[in-house]
Protein backbone atom coordinates (compact mmCIF):
# COMPACT_ATOMS: atom_id res chain seq x y z
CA UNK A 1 33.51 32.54 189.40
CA UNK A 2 29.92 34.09 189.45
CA UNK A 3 26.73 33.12 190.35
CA UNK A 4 23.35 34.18 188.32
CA UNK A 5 21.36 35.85 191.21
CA UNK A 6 20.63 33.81 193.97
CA UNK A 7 19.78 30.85 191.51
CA UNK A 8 21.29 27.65 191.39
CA UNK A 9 23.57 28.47 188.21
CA UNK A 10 27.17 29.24 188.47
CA UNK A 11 29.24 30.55 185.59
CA UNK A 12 33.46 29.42 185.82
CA UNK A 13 35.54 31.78 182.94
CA UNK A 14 38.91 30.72 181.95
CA UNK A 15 41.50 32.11 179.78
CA UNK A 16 43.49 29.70 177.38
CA UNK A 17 45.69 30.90 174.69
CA UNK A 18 44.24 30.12 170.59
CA UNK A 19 46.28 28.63 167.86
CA UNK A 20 48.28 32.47 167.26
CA UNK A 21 48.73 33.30 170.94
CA UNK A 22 46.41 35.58 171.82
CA UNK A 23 44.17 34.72 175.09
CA UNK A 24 40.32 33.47 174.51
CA UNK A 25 37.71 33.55 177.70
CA UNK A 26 35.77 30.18 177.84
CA UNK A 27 32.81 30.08 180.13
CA UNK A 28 31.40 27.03 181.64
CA UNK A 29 27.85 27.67 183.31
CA UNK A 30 26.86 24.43 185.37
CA UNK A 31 22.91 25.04 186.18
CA UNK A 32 22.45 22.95 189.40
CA UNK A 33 18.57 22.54 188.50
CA UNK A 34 17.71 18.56 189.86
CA UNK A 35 16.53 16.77 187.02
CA UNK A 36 17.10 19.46 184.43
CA UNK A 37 21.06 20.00 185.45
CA UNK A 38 23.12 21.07 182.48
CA UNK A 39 27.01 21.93 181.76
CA UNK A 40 26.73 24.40 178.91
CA UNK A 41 30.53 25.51 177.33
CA UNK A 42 29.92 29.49 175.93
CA UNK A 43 32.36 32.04 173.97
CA UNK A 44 32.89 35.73 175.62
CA UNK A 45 29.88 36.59 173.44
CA UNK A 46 27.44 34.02 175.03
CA UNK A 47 27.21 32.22 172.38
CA UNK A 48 26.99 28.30 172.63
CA UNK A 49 30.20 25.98 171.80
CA UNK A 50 28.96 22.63 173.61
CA UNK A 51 26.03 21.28 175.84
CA UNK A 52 26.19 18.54 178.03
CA UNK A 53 22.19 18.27 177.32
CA UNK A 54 20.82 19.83 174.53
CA UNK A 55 17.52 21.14 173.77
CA UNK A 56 15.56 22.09 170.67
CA UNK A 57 12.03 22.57 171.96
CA UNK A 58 10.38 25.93 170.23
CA UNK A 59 8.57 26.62 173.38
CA UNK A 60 11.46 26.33 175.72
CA UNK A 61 15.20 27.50 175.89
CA UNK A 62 17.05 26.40 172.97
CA UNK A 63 20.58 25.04 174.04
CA UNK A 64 23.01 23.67 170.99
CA UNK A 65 25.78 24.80 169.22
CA UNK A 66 26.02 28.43 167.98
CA UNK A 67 22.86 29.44 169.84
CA UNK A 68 23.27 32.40 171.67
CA UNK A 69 22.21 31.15 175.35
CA UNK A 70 19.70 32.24 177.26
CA UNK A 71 20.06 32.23 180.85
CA UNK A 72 16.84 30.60 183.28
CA UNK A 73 14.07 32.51 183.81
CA UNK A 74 12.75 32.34 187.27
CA UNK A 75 9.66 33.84 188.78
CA UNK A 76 10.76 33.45 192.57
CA UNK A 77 12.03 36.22 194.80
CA UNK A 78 15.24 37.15 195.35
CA UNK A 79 15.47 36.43 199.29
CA UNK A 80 18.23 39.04 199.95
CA UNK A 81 16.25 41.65 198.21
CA UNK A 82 13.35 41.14 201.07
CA UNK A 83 14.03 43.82 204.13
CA UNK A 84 12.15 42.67 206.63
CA UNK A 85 10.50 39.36 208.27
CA UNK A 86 6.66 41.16 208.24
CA UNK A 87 5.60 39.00 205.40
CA UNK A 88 4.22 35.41 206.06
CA UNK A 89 7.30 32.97 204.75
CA UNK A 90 5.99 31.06 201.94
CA UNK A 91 7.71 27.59 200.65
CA UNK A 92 8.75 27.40 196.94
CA UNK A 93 8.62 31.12 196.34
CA UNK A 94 12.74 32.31 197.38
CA UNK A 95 15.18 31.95 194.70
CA UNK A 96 18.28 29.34 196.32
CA UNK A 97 15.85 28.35 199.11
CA UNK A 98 15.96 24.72 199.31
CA UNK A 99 13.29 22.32 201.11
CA UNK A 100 16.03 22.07 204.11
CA UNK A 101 16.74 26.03 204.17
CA UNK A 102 12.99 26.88 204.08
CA UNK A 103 12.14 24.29 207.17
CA UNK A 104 15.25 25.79 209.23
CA UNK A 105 13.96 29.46 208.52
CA UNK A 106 10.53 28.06 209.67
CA UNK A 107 11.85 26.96 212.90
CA UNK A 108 14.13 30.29 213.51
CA UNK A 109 10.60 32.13 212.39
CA UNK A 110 13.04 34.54 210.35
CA UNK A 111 14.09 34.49 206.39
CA UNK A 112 16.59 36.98 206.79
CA UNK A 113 18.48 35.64 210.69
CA UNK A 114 18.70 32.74 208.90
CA UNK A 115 20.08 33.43 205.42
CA UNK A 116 22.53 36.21 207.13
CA UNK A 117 24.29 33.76 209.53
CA UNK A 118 28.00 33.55 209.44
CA UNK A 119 29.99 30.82 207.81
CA UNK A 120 30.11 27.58 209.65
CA UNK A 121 30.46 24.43 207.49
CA UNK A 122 28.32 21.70 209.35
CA UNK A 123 27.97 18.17 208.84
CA UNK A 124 24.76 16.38 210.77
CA UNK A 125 25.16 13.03 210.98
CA UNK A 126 21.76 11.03 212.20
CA UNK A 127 19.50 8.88 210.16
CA UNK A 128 20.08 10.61 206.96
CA UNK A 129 23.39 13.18 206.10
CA UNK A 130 23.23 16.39 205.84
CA UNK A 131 25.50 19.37 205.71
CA UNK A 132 25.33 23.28 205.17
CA UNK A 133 27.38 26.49 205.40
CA UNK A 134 25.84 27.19 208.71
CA UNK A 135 24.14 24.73 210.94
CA UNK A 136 21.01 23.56 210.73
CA UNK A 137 18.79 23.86 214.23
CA UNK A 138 15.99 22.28 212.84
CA UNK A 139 17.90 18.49 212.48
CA UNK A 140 18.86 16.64 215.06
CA UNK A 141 22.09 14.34 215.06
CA UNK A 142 25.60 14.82 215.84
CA UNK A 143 27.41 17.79 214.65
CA UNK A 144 30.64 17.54 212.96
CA UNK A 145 32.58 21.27 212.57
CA UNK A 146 34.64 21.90 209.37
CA UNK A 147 37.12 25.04 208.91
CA UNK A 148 35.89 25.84 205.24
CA UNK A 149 33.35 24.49 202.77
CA UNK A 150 35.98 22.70 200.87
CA UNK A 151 36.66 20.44 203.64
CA UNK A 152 32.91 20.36 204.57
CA UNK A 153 32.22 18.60 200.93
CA UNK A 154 35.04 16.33 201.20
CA UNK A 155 33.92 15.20 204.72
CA UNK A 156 30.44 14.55 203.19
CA UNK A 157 31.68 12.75 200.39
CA UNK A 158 33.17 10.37 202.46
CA UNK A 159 30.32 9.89 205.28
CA UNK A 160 28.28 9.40 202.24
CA UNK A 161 30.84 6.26 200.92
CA UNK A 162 30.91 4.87 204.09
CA UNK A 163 27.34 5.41 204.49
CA UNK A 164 27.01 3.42 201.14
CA UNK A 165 29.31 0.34 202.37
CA UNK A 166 27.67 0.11 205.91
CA UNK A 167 24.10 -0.29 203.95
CA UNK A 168 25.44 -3.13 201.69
CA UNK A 169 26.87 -5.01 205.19
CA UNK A 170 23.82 -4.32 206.96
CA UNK A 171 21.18 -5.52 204.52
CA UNK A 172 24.01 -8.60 204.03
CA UNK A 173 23.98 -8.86 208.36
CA UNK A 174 20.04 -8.30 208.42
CA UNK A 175 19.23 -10.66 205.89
CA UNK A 176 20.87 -13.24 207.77
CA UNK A 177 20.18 -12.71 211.22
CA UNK A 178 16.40 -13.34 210.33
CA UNK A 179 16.80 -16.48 208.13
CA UNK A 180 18.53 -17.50 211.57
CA UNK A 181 15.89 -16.41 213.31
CA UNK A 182 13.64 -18.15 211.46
CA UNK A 183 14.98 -21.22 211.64
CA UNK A 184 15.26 -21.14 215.44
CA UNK A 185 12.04 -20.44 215.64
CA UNK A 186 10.91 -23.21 213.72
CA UNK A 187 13.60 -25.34 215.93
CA UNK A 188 12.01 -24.29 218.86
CA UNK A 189 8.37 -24.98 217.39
CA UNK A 190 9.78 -28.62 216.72
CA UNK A 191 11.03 -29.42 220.18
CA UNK A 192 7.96 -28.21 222.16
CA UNK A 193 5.93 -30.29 220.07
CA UNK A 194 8.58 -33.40 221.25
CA UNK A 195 9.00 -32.13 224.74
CA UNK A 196 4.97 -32.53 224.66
CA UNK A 197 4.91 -35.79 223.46
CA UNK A 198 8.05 -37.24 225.91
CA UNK A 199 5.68 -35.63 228.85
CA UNK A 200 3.12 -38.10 228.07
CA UNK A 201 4.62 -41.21 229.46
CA UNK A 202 2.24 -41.33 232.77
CA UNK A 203 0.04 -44.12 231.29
CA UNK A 204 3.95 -46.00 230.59
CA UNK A 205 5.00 -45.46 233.81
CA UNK A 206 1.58 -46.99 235.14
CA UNK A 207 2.31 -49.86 232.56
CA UNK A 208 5.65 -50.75 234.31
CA UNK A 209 4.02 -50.65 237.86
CA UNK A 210 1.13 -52.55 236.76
CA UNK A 211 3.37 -55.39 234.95
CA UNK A 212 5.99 -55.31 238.29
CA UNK A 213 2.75 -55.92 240.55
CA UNK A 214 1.77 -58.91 238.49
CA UNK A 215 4.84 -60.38 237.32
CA UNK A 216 3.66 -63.37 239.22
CA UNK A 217 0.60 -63.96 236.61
CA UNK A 218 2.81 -63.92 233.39
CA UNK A 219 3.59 -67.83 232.11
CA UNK A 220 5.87 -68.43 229.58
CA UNK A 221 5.60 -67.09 225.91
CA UNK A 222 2.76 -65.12 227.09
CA UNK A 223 1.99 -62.28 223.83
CA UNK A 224 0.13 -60.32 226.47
CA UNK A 225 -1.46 -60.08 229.81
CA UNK A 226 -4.30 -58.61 231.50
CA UNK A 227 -4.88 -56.97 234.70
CA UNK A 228 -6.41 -54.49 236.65
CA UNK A 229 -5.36 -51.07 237.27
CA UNK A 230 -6.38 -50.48 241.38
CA UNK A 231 -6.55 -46.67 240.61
CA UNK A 232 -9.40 -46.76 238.09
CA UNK A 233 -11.08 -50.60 238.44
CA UNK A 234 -10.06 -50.62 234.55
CA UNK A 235 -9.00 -53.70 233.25
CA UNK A 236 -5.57 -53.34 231.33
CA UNK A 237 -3.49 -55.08 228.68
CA UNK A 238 -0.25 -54.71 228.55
CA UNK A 239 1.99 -56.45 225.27
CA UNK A 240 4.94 -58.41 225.91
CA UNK A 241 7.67 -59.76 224.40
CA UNK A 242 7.42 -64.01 224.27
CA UNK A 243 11.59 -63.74 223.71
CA UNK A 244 12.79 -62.30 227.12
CA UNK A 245 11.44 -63.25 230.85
CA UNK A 246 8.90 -61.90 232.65
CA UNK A 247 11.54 -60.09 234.91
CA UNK A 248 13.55 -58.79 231.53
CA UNK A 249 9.91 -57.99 230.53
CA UNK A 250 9.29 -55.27 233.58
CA UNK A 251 13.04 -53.99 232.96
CA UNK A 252 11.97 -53.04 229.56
CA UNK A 253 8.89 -51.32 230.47
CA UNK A 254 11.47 -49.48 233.10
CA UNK A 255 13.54 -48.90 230.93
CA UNK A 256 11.53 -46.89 228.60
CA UNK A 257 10.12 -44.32 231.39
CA UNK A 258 13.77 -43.78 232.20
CA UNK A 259 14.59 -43.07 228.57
CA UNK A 260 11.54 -40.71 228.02
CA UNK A 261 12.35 -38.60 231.25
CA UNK A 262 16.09 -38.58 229.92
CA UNK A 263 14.60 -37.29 226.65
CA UNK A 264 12.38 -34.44 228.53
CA UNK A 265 15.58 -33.28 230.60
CA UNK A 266 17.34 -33.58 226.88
CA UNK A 267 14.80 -31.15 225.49
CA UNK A 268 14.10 -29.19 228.10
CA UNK A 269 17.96 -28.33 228.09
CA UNK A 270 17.74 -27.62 223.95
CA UNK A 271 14.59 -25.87 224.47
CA UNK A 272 16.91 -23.30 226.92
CA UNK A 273 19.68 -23.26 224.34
CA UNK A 274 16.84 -21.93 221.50
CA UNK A 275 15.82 -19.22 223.63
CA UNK A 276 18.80 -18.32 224.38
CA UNK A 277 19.95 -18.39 220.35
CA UNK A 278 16.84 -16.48 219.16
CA UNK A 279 17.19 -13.89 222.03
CA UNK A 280 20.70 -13.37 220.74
CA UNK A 281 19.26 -13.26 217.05
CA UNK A 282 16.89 -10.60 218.39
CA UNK A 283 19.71 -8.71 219.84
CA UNK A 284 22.19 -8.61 217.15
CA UNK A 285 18.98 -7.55 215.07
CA UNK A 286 18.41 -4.36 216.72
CA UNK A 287 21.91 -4.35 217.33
CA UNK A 288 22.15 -3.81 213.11
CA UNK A 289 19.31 -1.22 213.49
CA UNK A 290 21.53 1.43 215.19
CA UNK A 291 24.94 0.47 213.93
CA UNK A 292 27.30 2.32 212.27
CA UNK A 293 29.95 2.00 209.52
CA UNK A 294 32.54 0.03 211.95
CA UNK A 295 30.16 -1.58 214.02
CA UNK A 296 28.38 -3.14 211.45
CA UNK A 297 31.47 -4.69 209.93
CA UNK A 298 32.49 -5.76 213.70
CA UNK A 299 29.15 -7.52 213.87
CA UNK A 300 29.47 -9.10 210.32
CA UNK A 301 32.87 -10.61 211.75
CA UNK A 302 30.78 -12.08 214.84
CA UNK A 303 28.12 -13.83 212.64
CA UNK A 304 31.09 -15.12 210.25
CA UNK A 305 30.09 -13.03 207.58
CA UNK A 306 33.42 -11.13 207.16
CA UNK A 307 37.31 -12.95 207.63
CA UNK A 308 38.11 -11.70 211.48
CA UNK A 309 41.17 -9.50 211.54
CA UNK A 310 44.38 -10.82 211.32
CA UNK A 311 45.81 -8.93 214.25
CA UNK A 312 43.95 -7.50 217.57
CA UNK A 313 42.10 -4.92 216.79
CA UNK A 314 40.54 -2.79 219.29
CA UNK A 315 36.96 -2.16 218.70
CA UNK A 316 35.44 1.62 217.36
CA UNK A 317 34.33 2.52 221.09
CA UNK A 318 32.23 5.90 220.83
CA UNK A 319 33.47 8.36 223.33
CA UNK A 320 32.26 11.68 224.74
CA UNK A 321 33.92 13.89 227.42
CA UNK A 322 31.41 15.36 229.61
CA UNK A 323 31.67 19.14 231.15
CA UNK A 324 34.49 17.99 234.37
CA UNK A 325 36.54 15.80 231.87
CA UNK A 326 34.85 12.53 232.70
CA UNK A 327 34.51 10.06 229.86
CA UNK A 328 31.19 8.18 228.43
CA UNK A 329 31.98 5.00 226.95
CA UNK A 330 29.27 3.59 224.69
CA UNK A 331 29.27 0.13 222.88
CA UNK A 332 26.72 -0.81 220.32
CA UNK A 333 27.53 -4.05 219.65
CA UNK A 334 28.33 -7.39 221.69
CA UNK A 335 31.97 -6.94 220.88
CA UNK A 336 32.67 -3.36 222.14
CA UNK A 337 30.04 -4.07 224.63
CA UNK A 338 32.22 -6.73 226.05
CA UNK A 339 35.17 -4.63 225.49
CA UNK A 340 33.89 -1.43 227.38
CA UNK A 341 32.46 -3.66 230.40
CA UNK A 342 34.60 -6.65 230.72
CA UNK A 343 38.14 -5.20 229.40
CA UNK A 344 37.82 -0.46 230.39
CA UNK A 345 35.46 -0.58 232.98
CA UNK A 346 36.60 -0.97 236.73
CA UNK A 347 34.73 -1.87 239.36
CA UNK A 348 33.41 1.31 240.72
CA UNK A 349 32.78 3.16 237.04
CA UNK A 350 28.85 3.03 236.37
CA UNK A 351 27.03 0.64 233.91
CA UNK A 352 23.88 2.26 231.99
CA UNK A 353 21.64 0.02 230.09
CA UNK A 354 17.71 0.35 228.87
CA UNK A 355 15.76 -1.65 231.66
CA UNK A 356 14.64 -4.46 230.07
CA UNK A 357 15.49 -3.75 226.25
CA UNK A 358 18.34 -4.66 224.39
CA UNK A 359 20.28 -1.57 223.74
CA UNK A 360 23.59 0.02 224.05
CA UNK A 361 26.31 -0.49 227.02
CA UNK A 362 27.17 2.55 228.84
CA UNK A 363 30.07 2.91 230.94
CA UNK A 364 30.75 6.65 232.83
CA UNK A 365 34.10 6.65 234.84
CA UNK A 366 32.91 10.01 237.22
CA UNK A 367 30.91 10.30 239.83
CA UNK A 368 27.46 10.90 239.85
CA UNK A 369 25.17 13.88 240.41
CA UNK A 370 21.26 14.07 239.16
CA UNK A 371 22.72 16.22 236.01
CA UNK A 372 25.45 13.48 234.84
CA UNK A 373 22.22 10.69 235.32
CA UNK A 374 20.11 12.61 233.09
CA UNK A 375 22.90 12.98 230.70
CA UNK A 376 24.45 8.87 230.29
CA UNK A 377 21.22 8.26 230.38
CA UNK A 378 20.36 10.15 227.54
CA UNK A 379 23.48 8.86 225.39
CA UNK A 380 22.32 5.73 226.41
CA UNK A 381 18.72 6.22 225.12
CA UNK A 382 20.01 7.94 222.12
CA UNK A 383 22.15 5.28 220.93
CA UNK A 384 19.91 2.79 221.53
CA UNK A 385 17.84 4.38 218.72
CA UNK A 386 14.77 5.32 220.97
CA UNK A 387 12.89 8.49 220.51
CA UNK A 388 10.17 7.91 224.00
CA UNK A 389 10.82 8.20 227.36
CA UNK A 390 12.40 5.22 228.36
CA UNK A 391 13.28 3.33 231.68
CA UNK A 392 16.99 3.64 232.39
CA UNK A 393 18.79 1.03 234.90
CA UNK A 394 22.31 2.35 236.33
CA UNK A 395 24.53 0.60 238.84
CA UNK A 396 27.95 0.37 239.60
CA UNK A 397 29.88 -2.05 237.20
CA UNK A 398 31.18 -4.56 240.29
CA UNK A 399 27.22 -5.28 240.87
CA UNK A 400 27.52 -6.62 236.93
CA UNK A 401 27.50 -10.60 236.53
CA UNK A 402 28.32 -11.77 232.65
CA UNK A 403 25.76 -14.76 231.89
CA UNK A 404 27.67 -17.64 230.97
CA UNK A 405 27.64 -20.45 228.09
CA UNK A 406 25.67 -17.55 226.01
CA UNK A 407 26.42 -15.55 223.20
CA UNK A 408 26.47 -11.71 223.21
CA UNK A 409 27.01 -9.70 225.70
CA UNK A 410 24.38 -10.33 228.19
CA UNK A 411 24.50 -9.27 231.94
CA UNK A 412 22.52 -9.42 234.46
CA UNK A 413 23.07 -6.82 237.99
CA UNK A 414 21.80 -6.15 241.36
CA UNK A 415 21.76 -2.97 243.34
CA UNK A 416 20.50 -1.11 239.82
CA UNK A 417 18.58 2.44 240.28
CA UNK A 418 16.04 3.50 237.61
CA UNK A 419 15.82 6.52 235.76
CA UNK A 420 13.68 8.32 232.72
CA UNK A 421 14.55 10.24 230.01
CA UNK A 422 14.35 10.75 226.30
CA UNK A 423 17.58 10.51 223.65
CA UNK A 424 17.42 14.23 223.73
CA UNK A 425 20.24 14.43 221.46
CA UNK A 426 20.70 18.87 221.78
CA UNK A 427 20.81 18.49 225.91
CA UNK A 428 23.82 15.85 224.85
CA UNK A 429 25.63 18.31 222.49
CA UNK A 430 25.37 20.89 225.21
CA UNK A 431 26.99 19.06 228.32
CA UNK A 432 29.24 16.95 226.34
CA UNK A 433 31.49 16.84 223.25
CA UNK A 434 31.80 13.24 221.05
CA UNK A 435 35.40 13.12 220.93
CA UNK A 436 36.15 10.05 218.02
């Protein structure tokens, strides 16, 4: 196996045996060139057998059958020829230097540290995956080691699948949640307008007073009567029904103020249950926003959107072990969240949460010290998908109090401190190691 250069084209030779015997090289150069990317089949003399693309242009490199092929010619510099870092880096002009390996040799301020470093496959894992032979200080994310470049493709490969499947399930989960949203909205909309209209039933209430206080004046299959309302010298006329007595008459107007303040307390409880719904919806929203591969698919089995498992399945908790041994717990959706703080935590573990933002659960089982704050706090910001300085609550997890008859995983606490800091995910890599 050789490579032209520093270029993007590798040449593969193999040896197979003709029709008499006797042993014939092959080549197969694959020219790695983006849109342009070829697999060209040669003969030991260079000379074309097969093209996967083939080209005929005059003006350009002719590639078909029994042309003798011409390799690439390329105008860039040969970065390992360069023998010192005086010379202002420039993008576009190395030969091999991708977009990702010119911005990492801007940060290191150095073509040559960078392109010398040892061997040390590296997957990054954050919004977008990426992976090189060395790793990458420019990107942040979590870093996943490999013991050769072999392995390093394969474990891409497979990020990349499950990358693929978790978009699918969250567009599917996403899609939903805001139709639902919607429509609670709208809900909500609907029964303020009614709760608005049930609160108007002052001038029925006077009705029923005003009919009780003259019941005296009503005569028999009387349509209607009229009277005066003491509060406002108005006069007032008030309909009644010529089939029922004057007593059944006042029951009815009764009963009718005690139906519309049944109807208020009605709504006023639905109107609870909406907000409650849409702050859910909300939740499980942002929820999707910073979920991965199995969290996603645990929250498409909590919105019915995927057949719940079978057996019990414990839920993909993401763990770290900071520098003493202690262990960071971190749910990012309502089912590990209720898993890490209602089933693993005990009473006197701590409970980190985003003051006033729906985010991540964070449960730390050690004890605490201004350097282990900073540091749940900081897994706790990162995996809630903030990049600002945010408000931090902590507390001890027996000052936690699950709120009941909702969905989720909301809690609400007492006794909470407050802290601030940043998802600042290299301070994390440093003082602890993600362990799943």
């Amino acid at each position: 196996i050789t490579q032209f250069e520093s270029d993007r084209i590798i040449c593969l030779s193999v040896t197979k045996n003709d029709e008499l015997g006797y042993p014939k090289v092959y080549k197969l150069v694959f020219e790695f060139t983006g849109k342009t990317s070829n697999l060209i089949i040669l003969d030991e003399a260079d000379i074309i057998i097969e093209a996967y693309h083939k080209h005929f242009e005059i003006d350009s490199r002719i590639i078909s059958p029994n042309v003798a092929y011409a390799k690439l010619e390329s105008t860039k510099v040969d970065p390992f020829s360069i023998k010192s870092d005086d010379t202002t880096l420039q993008e576009n002009i190395y030969e091999g230097v991708s977009k990702l390996l010119f911005s990492e040799c801007c940060y290191a301020s150095s073509l040559l540290n960078v392109i010398n470093r040892k061997v040390d496959p590296t997957l990054i894992a954050s919004n977008k995956i990426n992976f090189y032979c060395f790793d990458l200080l420019h990107l942040k994310g979590e870093r996943i080691k490999y013991d050769d470049l072999s392995s390093l493709i394969e474990g891409y490969i497979e990020k990349s699948k499950l990358a693929s499947t978790e978009n699918a399930d969250e567009k599917l989960a996403k899609a939903y949640c805001l139709k639902e949203l919607e429509k609670a909205k709208n809900k909500l909309a609907k029964q303020a307008d009614e709760l608005a209209k049930a609160k108007n039933y002052a001038s029925l209430e006077r009705d029923a007073q005003l009919l009780a206080s003259n019941i005296h004046l009503v005569k028999p299959y009387q349509e209607e009567i009229k009277v005066i309302d003491y509060n406002t010298g108005e006069e007032v006329t008030l309909p009644l029904n010529t089939k029922i007595s004057p007593n059944e008459n006042v029951n009815f107007y009764f009963n009718k103020v005690k139906k519309q303040k049944r109807t208020i307390e009605a709504l006023d409880e639905q109107i609870e249950n909406t907000h409650q719904e849409i702050e859910y919806l909300e939740t499980l929203l942002n929820q999707i926003s910073i979920a991965t591969n199995s969290s996603i698919k645990e929250i498409c089995k909590e919105i019915g959107l995927a057949k719940p498992d079978k057996r019990i399945v414990k839920p993909a908790i993401t763990r770290y072990i900071d520098e003493d041994g202690y262990v960071i717990l971190v749910g990012k959706n309502n089912t590990q969240n209720n898993y890490i703080t209602n089933k693993l935590a005990r009473a006197n573990d701590y409970f980190f949460h985003i003051a006033s933002y729906p985010g991540c659960h964070v449960i730390y089982n050690g004890p605490l010290t201004e350097d282990k704050i900073k540091l749940v706090a900081s897994i706790c910001v990162y995996h809630s998908k903030k990049t600002s300085i945010m408000a931090v609550d902590y507390v001890q997890v027996k000052f936690l109090k699950k709120v009941k008859g909702t969905n989720g995983s909301f809690v609400t606490y007492t006794n909470q401190k407050t802290t601030h800091v940043d998802g600042d995910i290299e301070y994390i890599n440093a003082h602890a190691k993600l362990v799943n």
